[in-house]
N, C-alpha and C. Protein backbone atom coordinates (compact mmCIF):
# COMPACT_ATOMS: atom_id res chain seq x y z
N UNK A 1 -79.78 38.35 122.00
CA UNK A 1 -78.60 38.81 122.68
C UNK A 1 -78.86 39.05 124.15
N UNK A 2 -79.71 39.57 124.61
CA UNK A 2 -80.41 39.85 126.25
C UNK A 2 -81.88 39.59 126.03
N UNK A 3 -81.80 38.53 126.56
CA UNK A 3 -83.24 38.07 127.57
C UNK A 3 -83.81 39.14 128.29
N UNK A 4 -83.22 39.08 129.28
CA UNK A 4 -83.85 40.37 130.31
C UNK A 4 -84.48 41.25 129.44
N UNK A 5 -83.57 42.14 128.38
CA UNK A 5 -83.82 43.24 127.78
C UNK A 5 -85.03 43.03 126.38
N UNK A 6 -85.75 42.19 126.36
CA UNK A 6 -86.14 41.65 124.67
C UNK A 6 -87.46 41.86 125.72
N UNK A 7 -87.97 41.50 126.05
CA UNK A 7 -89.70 42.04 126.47
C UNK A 7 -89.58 43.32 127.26
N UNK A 8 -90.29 43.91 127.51
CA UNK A 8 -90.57 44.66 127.98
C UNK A 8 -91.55 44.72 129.34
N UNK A 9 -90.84 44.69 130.34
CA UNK A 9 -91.99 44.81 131.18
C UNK A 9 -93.37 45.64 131.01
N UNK A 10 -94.28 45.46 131.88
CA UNK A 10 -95.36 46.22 132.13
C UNK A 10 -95.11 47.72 132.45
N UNK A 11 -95.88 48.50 131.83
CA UNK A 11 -95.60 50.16 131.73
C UNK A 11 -96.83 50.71 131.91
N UNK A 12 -96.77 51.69 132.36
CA UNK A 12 -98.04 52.31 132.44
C UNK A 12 -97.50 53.96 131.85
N UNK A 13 -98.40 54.85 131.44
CA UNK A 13 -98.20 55.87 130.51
C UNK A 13 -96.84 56.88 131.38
N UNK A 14 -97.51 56.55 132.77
CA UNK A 14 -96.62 57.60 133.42
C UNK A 14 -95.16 56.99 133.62
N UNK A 15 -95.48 55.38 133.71
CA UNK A 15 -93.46 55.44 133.60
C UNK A 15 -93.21 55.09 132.21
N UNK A 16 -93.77 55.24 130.94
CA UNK A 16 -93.18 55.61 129.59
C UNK A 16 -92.89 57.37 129.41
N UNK A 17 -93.55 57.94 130.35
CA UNK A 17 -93.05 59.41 130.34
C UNK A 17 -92.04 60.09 131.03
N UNK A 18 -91.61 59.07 132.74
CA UNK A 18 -90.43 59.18 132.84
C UNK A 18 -89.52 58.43 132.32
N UNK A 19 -89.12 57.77 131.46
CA UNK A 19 -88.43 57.25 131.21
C UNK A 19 -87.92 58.05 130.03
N UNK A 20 -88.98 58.39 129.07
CA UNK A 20 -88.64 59.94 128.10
C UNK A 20 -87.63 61.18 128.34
N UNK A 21 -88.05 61.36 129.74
CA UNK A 21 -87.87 62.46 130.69
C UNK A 21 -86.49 62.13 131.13
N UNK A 22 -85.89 60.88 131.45
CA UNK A 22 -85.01 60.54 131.93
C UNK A 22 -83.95 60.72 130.68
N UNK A 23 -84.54 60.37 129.47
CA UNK A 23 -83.01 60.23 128.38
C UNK A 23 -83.08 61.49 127.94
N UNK A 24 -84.15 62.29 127.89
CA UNK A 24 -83.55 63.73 127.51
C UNK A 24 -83.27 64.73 128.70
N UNK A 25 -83.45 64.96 130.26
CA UNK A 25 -83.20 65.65 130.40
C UNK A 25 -81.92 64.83 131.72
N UNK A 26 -81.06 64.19 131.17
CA UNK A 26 -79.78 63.49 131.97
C UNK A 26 -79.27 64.23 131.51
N UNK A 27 -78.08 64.25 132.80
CA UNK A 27 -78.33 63.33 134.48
C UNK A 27 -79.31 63.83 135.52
N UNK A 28 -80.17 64.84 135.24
CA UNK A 28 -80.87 65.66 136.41
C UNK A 28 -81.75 64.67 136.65
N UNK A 29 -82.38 64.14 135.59
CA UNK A 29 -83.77 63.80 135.91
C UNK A 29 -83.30 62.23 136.82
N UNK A 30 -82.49 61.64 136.73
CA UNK A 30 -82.11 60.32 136.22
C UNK A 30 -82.12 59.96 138.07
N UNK A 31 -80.79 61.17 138.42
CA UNK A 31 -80.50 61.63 139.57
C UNK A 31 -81.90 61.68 140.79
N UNK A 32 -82.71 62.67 140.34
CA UNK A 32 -84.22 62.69 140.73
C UNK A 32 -84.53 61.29 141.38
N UNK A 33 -84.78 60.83 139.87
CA UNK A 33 -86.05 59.52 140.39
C UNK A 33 -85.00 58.76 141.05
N UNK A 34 -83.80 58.62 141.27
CA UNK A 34 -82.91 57.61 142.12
C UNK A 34 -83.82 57.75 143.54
N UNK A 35 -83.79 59.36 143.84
CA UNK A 35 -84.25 59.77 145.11
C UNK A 35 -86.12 59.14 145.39
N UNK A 36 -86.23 58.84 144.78
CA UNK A 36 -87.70 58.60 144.56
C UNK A 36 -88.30 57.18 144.53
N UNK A 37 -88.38 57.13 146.35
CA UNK A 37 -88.40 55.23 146.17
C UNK A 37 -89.31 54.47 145.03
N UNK A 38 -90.60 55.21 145.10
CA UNK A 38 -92.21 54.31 144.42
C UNK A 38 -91.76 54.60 142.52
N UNK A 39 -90.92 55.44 142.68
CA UNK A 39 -90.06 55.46 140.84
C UNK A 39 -89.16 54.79 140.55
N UNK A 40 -88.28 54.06 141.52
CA UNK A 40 -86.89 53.42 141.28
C UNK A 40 -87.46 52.15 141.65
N UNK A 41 -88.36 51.98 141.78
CA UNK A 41 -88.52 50.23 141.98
C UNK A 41 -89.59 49.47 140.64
N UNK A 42 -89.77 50.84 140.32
CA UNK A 42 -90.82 50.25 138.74
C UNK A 42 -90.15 49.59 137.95
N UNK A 43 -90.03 48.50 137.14
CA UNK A 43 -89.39 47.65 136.93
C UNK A 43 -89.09 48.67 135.15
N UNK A 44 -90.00 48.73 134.68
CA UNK A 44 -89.86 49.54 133.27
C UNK A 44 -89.08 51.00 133.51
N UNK A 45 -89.45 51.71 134.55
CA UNK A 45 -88.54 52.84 134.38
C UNK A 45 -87.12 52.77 135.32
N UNK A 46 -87.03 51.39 136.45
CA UNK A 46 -85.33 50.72 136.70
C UNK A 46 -84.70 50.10 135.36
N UNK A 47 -85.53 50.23 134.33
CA UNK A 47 -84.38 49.18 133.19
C UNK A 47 -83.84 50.60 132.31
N UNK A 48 -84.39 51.77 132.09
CA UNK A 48 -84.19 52.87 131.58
C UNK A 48 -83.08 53.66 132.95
N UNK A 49 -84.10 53.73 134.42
CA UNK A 49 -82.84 54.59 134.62
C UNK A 49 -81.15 54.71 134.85
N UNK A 50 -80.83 53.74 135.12
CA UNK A 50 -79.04 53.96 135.05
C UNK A 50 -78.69 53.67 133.40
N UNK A 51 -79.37 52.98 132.64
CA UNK A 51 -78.75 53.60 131.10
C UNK A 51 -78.60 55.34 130.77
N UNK A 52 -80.28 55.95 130.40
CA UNK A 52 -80.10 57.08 130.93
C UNK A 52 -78.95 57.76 131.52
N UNK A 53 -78.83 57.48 132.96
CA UNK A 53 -77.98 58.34 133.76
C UNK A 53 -76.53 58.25 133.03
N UNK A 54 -76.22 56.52 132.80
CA UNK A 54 -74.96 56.71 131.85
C UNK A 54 -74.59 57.28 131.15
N UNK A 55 -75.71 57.25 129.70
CA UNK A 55 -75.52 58.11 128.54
C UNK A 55 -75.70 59.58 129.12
N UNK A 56 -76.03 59.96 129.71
CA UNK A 56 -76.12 61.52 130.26
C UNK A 56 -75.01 62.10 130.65
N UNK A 57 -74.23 61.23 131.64
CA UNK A 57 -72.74 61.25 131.97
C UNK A 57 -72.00 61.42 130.98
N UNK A 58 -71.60 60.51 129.90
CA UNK A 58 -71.20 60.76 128.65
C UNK A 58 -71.14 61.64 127.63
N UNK A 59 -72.39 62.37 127.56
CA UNK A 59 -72.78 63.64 127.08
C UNK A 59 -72.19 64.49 127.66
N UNK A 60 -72.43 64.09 129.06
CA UNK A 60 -71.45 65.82 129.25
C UNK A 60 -70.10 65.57 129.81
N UNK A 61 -69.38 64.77 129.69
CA UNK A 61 -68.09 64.67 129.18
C UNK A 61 -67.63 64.97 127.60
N UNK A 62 -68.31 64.57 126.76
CA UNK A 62 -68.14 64.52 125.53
C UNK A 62 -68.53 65.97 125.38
N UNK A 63 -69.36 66.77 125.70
CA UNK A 63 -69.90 68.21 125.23
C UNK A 63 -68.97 69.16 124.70
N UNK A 64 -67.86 69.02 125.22
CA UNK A 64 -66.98 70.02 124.70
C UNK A 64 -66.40 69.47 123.16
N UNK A 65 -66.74 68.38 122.84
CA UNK A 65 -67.05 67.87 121.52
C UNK A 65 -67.80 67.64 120.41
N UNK A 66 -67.79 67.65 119.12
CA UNK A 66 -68.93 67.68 118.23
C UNK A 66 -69.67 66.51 118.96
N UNK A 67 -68.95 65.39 119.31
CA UNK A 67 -69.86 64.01 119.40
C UNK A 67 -70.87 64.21 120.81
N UNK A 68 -70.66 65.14 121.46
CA UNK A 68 -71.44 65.13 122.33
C UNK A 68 -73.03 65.58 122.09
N UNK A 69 -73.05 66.76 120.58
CA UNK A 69 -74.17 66.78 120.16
C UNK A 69 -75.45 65.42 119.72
N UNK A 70 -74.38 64.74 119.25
CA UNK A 70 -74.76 63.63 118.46
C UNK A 70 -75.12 62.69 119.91
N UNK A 71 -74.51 62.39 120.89
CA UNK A 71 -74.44 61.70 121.74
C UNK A 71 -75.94 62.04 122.47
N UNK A 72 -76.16 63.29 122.54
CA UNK A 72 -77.50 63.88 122.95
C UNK A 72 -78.89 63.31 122.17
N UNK A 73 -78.30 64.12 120.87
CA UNK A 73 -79.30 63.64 120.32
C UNK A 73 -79.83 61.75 119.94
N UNK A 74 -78.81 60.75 119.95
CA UNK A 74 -78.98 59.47 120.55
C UNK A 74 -79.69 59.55 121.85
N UNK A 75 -79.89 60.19 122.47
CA UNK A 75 -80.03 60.16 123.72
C UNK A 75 -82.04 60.41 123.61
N UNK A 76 -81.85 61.32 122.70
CA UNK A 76 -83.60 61.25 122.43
C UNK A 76 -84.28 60.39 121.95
N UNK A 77 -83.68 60.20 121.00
CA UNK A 77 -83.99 58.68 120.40
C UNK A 77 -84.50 57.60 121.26
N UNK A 78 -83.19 57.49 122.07
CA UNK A 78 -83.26 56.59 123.13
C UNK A 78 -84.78 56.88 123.70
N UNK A 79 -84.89 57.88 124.38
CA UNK A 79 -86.17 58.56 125.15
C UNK A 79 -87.40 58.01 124.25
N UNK A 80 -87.79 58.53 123.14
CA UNK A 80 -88.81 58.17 122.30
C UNK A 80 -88.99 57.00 122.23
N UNK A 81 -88.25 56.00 122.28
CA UNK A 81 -88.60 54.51 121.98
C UNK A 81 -88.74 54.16 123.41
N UNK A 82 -88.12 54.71 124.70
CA UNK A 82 -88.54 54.02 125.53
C UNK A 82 -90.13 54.84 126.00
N UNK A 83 -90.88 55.60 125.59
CA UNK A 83 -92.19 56.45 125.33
C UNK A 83 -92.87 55.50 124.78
N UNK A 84 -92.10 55.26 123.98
CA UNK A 84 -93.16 53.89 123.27
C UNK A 84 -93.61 52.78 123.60
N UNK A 85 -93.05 52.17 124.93
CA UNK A 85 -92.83 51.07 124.92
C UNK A 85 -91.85 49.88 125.20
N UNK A 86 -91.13 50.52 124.09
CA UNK A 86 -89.91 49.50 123.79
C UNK A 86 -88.76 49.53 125.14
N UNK A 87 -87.99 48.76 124.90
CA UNK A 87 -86.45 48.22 125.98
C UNK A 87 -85.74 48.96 125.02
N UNK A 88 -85.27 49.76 125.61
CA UNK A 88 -83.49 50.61 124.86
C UNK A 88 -82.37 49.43 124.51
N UNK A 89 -81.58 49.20 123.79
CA UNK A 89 -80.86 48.63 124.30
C UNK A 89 -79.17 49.90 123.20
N UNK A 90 -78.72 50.05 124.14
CA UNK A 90 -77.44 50.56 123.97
C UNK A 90 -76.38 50.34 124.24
N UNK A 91 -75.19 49.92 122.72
CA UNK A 91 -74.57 48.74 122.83
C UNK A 91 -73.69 48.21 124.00
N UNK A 92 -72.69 49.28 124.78
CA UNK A 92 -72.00 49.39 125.72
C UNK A 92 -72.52 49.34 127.04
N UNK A 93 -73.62 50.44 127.09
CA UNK A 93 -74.05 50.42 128.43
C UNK A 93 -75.41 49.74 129.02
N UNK A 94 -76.24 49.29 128.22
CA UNK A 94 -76.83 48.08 128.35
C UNK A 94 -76.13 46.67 129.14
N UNK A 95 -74.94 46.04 128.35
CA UNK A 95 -74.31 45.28 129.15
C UNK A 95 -73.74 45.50 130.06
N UNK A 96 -73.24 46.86 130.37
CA UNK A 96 -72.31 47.12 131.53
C UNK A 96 -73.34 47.28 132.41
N UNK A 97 -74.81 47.74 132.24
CA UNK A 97 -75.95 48.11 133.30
C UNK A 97 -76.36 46.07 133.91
N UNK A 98 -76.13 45.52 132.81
CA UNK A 98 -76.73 43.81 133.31
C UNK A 98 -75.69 43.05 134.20
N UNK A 99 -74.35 43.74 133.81
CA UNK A 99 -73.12 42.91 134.60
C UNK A 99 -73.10 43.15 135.82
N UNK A 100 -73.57 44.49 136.11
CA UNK A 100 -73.12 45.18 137.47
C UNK A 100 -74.72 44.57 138.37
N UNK A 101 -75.94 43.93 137.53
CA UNK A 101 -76.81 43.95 138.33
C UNK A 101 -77.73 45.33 138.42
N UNK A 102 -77.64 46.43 137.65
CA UNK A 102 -78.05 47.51 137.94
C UNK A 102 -79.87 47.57 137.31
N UNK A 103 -80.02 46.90 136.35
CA UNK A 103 -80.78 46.57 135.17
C UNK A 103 -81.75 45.20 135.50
């Protein structure tokens, strides 16, 4: 379904830890590393951060809702697999992150 998204670039421990950092503690963190040239140009933690920041946005729109719990907790998930290694891919904002070029 996405090329781009099916390998995984090269990672090194510290951008599998922001990228962790990024899906659980959005939008703060997400926000952060934007500001942070030698972090926003890493190719493994640019494919995590504006998903992240999305789903973070979402969360706290949704918070005043049950689904926003749930939305969170997706949101760790998310974090842990990208800890691991892996490319997130999340169904909506994955493609909306490749259309815009953001990803």
């Amino acid at each position: 379904m996405s090329d781009q998204f099916a390998a995984a670039p090269e990672a090194t421990s510290d951008d599998k830890l922001w990228a962790l950092l990024s899906y659980i503690f959005s939008p703060l963190i997400p926000i952060i590393l934007l500001l942070m040239a030698d972090k926003k140009e890493r190719p493994f933690i640019k494919a995590h951060l504006i998903q992240s920041l999305i789903l973070g946005i979402v969360t706290v729109i949704t918070s005043s809702f049950c689904i926003g719990i749930l939305v969170w907790i997706y949101a760790i998930y998310c974090g842990f697999q990208a800890y691991g290694g892996k490319m997130v891919n999340i169904p909506v904002i994955t493609d909306l992150c490749k259309k815009q070029g953001w990803a």
